[in-house]
N, C-alpha and C. Protein backbone atom coordinates (compact mmCIF):
# COMPACT_ATOMS: atom_id res chain seq x y z
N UNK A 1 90.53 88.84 154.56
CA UNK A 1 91.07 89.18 155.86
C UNK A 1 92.25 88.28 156.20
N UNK A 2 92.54 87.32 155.66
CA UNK A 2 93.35 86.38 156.09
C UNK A 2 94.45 86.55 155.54
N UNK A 3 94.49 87.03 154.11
CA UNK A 3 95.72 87.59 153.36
C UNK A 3 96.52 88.76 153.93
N UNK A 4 95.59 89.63 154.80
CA UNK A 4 96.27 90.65 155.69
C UNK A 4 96.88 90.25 156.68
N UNK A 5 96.07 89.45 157.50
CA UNK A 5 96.85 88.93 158.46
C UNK A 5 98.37 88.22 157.66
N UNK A 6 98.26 87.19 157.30
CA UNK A 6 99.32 86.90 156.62
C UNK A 6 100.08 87.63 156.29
N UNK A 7 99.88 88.86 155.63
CA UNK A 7 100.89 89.97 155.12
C UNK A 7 101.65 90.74 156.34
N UNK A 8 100.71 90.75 157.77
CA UNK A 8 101.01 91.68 158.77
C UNK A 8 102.26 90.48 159.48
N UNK A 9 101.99 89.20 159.78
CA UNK A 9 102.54 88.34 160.17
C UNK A 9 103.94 88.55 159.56
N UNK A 10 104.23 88.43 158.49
CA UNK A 10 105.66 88.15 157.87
C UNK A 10 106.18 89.51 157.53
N UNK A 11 105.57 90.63 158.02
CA UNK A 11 106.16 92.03 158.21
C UNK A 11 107.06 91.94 159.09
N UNK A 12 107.93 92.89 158.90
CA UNK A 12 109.58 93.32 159.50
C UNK A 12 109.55 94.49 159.99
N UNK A 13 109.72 94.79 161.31
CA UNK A 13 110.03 96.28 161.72
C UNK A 13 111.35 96.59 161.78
N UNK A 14 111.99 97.05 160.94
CA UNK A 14 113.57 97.34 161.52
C UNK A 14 114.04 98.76 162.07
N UNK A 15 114.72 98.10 162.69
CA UNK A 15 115.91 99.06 163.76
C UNK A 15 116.96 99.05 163.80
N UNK A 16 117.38 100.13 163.03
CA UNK A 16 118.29 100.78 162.50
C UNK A 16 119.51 101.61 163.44
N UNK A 17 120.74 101.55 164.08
CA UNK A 17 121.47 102.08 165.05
C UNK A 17 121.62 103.76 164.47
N UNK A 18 121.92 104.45 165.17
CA UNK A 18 121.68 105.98 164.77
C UNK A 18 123.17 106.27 164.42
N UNK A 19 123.60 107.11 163.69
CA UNK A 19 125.24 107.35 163.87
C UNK A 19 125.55 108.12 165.11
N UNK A 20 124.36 109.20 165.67
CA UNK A 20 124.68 110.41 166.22
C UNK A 20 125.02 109.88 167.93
N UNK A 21 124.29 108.18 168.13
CA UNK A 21 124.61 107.35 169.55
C UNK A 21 124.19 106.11 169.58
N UNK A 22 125.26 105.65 170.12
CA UNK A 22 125.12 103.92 170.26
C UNK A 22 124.25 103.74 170.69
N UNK A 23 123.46 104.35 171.78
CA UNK A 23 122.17 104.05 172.27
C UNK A 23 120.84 104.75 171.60
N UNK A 24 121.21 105.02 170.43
CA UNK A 24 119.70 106.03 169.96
C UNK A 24 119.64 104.67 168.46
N UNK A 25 118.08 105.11 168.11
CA UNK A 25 118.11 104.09 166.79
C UNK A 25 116.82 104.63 165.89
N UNK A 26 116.49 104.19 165.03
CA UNK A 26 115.54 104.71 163.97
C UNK A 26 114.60 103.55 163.95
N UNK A 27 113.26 103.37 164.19
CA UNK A 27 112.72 102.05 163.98
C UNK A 27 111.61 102.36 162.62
N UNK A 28 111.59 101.57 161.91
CA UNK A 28 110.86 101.55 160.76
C UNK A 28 109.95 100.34 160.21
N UNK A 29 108.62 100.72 159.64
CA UNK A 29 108.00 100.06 159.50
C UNK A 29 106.83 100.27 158.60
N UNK A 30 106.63 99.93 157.72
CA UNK A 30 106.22 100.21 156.46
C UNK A 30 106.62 102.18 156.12
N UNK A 31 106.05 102.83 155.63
CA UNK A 31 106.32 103.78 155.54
C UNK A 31 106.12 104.64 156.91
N UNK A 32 106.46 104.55 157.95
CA UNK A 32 106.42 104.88 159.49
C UNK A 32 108.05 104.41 159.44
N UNK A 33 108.37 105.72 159.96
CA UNK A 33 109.55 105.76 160.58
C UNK A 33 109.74 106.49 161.90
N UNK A 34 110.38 106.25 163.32
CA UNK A 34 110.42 106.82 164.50
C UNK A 34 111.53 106.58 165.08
N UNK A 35 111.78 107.72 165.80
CA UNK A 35 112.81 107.37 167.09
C UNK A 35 113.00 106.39 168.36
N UNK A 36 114.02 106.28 168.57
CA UNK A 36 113.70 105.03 169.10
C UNK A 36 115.12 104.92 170.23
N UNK A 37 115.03 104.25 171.40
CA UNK A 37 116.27 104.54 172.09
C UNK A 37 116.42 102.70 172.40
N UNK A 38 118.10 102.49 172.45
CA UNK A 38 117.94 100.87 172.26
C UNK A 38 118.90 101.38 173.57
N UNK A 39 119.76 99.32 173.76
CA UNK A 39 120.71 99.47 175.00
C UNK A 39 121.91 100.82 175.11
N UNK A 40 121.99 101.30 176.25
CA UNK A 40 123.07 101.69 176.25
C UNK A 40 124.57 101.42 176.52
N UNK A 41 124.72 100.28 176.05
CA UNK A 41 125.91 99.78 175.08
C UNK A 41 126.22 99.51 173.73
N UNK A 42 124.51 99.91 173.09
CA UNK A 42 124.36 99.92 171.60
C UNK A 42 123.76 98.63 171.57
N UNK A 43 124.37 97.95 170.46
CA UNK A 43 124.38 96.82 169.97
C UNK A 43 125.14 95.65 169.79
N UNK A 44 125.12 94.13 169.90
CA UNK A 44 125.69 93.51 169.80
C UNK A 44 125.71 92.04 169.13
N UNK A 45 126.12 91.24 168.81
CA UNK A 45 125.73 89.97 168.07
C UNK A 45 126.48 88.90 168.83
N UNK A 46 127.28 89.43 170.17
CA UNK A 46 126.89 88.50 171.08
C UNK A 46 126.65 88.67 172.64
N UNK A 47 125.31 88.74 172.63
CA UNK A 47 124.73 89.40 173.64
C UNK A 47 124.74 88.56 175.23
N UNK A 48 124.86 89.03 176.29
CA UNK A 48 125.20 88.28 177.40
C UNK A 48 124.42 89.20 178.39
N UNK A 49 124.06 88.29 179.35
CA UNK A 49 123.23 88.88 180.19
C UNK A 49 123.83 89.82 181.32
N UNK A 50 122.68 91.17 181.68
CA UNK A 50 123.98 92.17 182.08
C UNK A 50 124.78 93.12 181.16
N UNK A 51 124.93 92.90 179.93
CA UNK A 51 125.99 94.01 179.02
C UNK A 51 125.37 95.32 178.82
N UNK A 52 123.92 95.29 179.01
CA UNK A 52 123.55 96.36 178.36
C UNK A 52 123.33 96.73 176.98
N UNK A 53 123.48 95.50 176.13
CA UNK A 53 123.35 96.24 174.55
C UNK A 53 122.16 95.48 174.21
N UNK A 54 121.17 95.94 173.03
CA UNK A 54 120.74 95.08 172.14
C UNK A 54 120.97 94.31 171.02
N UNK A 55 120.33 92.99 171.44
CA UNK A 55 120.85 92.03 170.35
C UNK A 55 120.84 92.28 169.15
N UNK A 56 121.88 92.24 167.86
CA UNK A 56 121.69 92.53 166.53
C UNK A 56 121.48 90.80 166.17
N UNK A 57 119.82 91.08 165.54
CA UNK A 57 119.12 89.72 165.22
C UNK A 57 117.89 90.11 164.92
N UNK A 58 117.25 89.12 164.19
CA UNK A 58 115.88 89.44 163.73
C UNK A 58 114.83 87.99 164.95
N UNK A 59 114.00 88.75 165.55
CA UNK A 59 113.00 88.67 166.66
C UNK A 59 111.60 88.20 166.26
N UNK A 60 111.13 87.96 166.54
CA UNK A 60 109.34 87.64 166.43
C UNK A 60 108.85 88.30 167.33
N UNK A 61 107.63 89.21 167.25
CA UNK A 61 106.91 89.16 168.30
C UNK A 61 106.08 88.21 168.79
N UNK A 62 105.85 87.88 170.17
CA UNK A 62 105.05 86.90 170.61
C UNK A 62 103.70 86.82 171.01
N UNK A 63 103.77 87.86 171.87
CA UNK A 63 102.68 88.52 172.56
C UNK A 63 102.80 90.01 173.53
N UNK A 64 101.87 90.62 173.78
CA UNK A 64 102.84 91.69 174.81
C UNK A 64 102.27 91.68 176.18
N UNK A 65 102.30 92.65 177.02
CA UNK A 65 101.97 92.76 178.28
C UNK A 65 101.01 94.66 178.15
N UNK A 66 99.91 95.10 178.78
CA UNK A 66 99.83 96.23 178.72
C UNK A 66 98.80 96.62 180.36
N UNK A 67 99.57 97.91 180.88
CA UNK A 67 98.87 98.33 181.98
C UNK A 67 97.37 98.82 181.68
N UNK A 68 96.70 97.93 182.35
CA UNK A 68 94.52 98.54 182.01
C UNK A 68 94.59 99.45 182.80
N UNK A 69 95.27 99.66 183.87
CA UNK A 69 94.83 101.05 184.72
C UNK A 69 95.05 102.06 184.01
N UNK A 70 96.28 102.01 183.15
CA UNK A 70 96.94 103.68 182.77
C UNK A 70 96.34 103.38 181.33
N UNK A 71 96.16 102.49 180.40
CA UNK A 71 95.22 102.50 178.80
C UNK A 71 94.45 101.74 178.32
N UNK A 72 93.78 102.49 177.84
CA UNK A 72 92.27 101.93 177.57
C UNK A 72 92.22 101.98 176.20
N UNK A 73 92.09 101.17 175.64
CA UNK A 73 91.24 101.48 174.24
C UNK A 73 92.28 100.91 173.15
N UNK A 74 93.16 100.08 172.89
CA UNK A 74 94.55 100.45 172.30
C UNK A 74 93.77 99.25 170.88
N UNK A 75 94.51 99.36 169.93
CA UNK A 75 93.92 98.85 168.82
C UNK A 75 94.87 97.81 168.47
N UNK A 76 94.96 96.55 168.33
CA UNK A 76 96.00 96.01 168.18
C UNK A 76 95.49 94.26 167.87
N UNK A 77 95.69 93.68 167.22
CA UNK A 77 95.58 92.43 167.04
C UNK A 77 96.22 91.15 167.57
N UNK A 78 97.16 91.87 168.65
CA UNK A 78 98.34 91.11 169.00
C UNK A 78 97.63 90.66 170.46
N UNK A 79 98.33 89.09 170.77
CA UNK A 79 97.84 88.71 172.27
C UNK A 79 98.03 89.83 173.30
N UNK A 80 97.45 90.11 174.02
CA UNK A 80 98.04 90.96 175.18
C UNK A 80 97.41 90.61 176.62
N UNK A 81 98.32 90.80 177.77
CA UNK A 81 97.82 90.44 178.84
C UNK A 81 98.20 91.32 179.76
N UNK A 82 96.94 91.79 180.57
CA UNK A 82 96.43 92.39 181.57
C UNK A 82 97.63 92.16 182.49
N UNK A 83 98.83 93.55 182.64
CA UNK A 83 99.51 93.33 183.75
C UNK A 83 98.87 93.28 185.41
N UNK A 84 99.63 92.28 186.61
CA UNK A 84 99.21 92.55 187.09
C UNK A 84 99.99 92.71 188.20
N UNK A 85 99.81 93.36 189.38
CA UNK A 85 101.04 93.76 190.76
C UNK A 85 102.33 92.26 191.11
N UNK A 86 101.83 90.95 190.91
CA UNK A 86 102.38 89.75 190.95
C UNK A 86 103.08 89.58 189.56
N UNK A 87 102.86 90.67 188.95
CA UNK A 87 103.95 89.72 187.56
C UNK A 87 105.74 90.30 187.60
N UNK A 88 106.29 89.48 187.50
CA UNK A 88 107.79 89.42 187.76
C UNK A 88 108.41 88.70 186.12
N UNK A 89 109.99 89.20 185.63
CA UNK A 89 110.54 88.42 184.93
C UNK A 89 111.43 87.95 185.15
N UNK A 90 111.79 86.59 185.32
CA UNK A 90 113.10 86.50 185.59
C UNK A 90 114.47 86.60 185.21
N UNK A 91 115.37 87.26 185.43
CA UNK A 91 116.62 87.60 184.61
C UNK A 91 118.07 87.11 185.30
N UNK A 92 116.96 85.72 185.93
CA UNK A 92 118.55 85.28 187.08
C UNK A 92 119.04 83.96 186.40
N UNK A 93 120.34 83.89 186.06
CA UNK A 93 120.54 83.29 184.41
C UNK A 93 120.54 81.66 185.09
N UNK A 94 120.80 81.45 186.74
CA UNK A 94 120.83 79.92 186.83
C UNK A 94 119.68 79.74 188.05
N UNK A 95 118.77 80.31 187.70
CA UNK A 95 117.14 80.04 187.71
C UNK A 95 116.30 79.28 186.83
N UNK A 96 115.97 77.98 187.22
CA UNK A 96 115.41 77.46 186.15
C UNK A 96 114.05 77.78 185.31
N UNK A 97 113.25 79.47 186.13
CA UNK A 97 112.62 80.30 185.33
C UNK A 97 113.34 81.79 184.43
N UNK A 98 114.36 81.34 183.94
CA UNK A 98 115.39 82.44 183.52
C UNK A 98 114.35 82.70 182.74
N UNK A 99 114.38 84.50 182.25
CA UNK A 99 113.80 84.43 180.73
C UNK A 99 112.32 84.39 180.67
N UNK A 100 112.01 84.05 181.82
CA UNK A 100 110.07 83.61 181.75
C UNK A 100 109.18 85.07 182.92
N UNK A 101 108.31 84.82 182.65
CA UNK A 101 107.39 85.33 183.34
C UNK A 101 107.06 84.63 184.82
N UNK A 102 107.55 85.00 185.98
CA UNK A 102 107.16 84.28 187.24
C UNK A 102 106.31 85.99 188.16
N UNK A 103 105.58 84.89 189.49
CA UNK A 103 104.67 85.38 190.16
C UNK A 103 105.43 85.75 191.31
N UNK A 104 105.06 87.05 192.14
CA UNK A 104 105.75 87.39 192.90
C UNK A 104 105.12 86.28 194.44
N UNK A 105 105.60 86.16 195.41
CA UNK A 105 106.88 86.63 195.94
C UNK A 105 108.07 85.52 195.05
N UNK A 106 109.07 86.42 194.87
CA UNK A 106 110.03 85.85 194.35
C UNK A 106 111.11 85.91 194.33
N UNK A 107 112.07 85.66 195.23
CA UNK A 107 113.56 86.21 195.37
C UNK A 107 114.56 86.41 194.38
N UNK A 108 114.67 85.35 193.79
CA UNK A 108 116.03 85.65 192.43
C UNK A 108 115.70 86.79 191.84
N UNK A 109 116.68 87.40 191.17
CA UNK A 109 117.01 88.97 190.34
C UNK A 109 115.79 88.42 189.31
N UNK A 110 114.82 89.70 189.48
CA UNK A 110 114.11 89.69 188.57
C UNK A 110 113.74 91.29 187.80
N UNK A 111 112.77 91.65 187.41
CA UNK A 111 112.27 92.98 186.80
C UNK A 111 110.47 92.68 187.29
N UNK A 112 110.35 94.08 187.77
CA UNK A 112 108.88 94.22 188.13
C UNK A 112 107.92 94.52 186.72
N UNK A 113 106.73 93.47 186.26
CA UNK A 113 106.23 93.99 184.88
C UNK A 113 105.37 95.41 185.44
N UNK A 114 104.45 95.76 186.64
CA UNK A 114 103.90 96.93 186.75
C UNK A 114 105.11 97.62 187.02
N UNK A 115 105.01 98.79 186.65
CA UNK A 115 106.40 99.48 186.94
C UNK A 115 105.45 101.12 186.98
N UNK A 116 106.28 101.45 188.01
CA UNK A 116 106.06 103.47 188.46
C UNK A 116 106.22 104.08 187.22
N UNK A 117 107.63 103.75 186.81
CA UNK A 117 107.79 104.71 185.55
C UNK A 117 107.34 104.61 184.27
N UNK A 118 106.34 103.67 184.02
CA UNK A 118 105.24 103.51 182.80
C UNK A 118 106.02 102.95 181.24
N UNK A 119 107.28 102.50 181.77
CA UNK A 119 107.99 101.65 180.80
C UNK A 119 107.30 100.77 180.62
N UNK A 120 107.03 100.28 180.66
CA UNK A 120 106.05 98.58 180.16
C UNK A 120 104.61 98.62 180.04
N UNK A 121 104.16 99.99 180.18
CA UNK A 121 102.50 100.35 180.16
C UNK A 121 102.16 99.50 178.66
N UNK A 122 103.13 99.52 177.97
CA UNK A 122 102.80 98.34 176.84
C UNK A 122 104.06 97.67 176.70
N UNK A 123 104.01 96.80 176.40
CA UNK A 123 105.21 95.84 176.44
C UNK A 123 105.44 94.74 175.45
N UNK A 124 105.71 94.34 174.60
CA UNK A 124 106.13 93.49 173.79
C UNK A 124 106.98 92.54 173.51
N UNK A 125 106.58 91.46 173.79
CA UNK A 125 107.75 90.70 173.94
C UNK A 125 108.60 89.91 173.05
N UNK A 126 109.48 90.27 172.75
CA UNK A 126 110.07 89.41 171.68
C UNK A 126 110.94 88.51 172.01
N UNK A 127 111.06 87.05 171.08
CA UNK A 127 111.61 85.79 170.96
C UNK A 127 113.00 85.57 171.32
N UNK A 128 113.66 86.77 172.30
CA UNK A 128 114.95 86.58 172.39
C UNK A 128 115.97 85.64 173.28
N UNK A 129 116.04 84.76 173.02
CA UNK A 129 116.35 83.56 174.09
C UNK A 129 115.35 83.28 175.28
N UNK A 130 113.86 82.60 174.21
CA UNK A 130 112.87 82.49 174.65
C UNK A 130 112.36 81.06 174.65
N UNK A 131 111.90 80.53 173.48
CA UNK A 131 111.90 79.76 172.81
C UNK A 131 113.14 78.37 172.67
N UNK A 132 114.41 79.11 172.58
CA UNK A 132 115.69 78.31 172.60
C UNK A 132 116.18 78.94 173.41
N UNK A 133 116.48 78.87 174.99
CA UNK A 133 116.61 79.01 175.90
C UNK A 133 118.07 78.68 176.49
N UNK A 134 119.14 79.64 176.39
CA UNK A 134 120.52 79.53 176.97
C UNK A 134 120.78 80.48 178.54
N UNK A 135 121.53 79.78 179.25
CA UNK A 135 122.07 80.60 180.26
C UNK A 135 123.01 81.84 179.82
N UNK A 136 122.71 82.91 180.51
CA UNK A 136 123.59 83.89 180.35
C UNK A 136 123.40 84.85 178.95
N UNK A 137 122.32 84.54 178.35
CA UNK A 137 122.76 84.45 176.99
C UNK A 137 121.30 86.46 176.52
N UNK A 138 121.02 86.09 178.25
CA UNK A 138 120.56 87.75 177.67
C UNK A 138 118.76 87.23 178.18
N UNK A 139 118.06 88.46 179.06
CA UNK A 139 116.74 87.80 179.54
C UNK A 139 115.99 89.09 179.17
N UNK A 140 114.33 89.28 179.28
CA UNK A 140 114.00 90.46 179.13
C UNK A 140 114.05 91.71 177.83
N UNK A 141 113.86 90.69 176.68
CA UNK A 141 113.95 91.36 175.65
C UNK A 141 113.22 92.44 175.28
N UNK A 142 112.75 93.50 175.24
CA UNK A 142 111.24 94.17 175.53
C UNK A 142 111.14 95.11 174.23
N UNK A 143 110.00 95.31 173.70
CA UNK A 143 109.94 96.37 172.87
C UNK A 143 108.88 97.57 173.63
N UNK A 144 109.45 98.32 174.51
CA UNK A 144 108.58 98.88 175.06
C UNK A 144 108.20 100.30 175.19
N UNK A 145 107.70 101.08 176.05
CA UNK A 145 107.95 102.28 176.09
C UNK A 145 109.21 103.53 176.26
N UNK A 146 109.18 104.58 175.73
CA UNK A 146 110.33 105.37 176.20
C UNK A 146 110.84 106.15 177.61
N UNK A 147 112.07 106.33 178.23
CA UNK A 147 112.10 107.20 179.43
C UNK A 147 111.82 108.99 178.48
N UNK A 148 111.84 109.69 179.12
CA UNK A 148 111.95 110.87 178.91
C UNK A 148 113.41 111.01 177.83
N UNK A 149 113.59 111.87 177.27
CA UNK A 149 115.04 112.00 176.86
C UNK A 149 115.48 111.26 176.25
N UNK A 150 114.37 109.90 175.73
CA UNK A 150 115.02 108.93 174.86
C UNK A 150 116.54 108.07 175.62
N UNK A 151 116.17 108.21 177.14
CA UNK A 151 117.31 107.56 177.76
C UNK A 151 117.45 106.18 177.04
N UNK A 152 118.88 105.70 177.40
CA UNK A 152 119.14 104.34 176.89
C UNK A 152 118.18 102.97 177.67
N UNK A 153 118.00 102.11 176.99
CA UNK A 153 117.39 100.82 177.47
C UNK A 153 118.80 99.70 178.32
N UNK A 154 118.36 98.69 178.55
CA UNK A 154 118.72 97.93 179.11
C UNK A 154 119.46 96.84 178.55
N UNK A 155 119.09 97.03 177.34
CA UNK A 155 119.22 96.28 176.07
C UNK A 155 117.45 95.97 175.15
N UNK A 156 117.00 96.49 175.57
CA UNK A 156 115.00 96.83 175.16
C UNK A 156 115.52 97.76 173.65
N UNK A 157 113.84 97.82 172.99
CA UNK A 157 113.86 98.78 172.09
C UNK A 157 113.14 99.63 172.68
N UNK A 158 112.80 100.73 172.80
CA UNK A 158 111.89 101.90 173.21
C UNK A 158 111.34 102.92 172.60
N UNK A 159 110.48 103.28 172.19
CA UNK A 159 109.36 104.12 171.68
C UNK A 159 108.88 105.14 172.38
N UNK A 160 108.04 106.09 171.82
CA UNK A 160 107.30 106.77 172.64
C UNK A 160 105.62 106.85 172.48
N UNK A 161 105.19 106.73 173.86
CA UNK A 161 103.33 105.55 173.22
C UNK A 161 102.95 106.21 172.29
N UNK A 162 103.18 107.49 171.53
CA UNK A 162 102.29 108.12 169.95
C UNK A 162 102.71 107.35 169.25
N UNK A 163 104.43 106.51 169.21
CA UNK A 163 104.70 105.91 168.10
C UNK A 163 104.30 104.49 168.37
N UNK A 164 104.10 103.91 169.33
CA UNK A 164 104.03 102.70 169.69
C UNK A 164 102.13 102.39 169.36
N UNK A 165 101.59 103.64 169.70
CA UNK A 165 99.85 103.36 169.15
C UNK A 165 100.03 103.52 167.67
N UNK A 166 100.75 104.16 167.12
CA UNK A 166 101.38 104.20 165.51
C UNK A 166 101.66 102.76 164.69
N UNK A 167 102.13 102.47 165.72
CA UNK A 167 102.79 100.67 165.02
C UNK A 167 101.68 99.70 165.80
N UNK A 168 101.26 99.48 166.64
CA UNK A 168 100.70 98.52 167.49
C UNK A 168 99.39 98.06 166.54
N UNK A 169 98.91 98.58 165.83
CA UNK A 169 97.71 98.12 164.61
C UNK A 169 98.03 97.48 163.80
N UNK A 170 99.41 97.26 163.61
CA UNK A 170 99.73 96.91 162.36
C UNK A 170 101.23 95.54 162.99
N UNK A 171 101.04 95.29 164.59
CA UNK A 171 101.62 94.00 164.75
C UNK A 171 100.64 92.91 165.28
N UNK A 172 101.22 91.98 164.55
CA UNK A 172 100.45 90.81 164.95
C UNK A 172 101.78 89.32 165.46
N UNK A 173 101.41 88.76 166.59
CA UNK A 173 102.36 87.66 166.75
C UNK A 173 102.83 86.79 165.53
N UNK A 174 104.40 86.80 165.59
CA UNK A 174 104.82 86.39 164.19
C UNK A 174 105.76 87.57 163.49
N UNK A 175 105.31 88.75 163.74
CA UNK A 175 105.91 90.35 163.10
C UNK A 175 107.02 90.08 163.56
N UNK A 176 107.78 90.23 162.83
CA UNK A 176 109.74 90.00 163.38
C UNK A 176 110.21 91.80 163.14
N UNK A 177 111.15 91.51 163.98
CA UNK A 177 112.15 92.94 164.52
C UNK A 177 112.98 92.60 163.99
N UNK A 178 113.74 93.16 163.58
CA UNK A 178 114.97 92.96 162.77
C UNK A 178 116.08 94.26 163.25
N UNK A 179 116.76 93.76 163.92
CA UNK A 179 118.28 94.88 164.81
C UNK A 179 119.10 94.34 163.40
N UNK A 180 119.43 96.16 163.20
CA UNK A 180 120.59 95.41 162.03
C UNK A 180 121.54 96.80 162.99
């Protein structure tokens, strides 16, 4: 069991930019391949907070976030925590919780983690100016659910939950993303 884990750990999901739109992408992962909608500014390798694109870089997952009201049952080996009406992220770049998870009430520009539109009903968070922590440098990295229409992200990766219960068995904290 430990050799799997190990094997699942140093697995790579990549995400691939689409030709047909800067904001559409292919995410792949072992022999699973899916659609996938990234920022709508595409991609970038130097990402700034506000642009709208996703970072081209390889990510870790850390842990994720998932709504218990709206799913039950999800199979996954990865940390996850029980969203709850008080969870907030902050994305206000000269906040000294930039980048982090804070409790509501909370004034600076942030993102609500329960959300109406069921974007974050699972949520994943990846290592993107997390860990090594710059101003400006991009907050809210998410691998999360899809809008309808495969709308563009924020600079997020996005799925749709058949593909996201598709992959979610097979990530474990440590699984790196790889934006090429």
């Amino acid at each position: 069991m430990g050799g799997k884990k190990a094997n699942r750990k140093g697995a790579i999901i990549t995400v691939h930019h689409s030709p047909v739109s800067r904001s559409r992408a292919m995410v792949s992962f072992g022999n699973v391949t899916v659609p996938a909608a990234i920022g709508r500014s595409g991609r970038t390798s130097r990402k700034r907070e506000g642009d709208g694109a996703t970072p081209i870089a390889e990510m870790q997952v850390l842990y994720g976030f998932l709504r218990g009201d709206r799913l039950k049952g999800l199979r996954t080996a990865l940390p996850m925590r029980r969203i709850a009406k008080s969870m907030l992220w902050c994305d206000e770049p000269r906040h000294p919780s930039y980048n982090r998870l804070v409790r509501a009430p909370f004034k600076p520009s942030h993102e609500e983690m329960s959300r109406k539109d069921g974007l974050y009903d699972i949520c994943l968070v990846l290592d993107w100016n997390i860990r090594s922590r710059a101003r400006y440098r991009g907050s809210a990295i998410f691998f999360h659910l899809i809008r309808p229409g495969y709308e563009p992200t924020a600079g997020c990766i996005a799925v749709s939950l058949k593909d996201m219960q598709r992959l979610l068995p097979h990530i474990v904290k440590g699984t790196r993303v790889r934006v090429l």
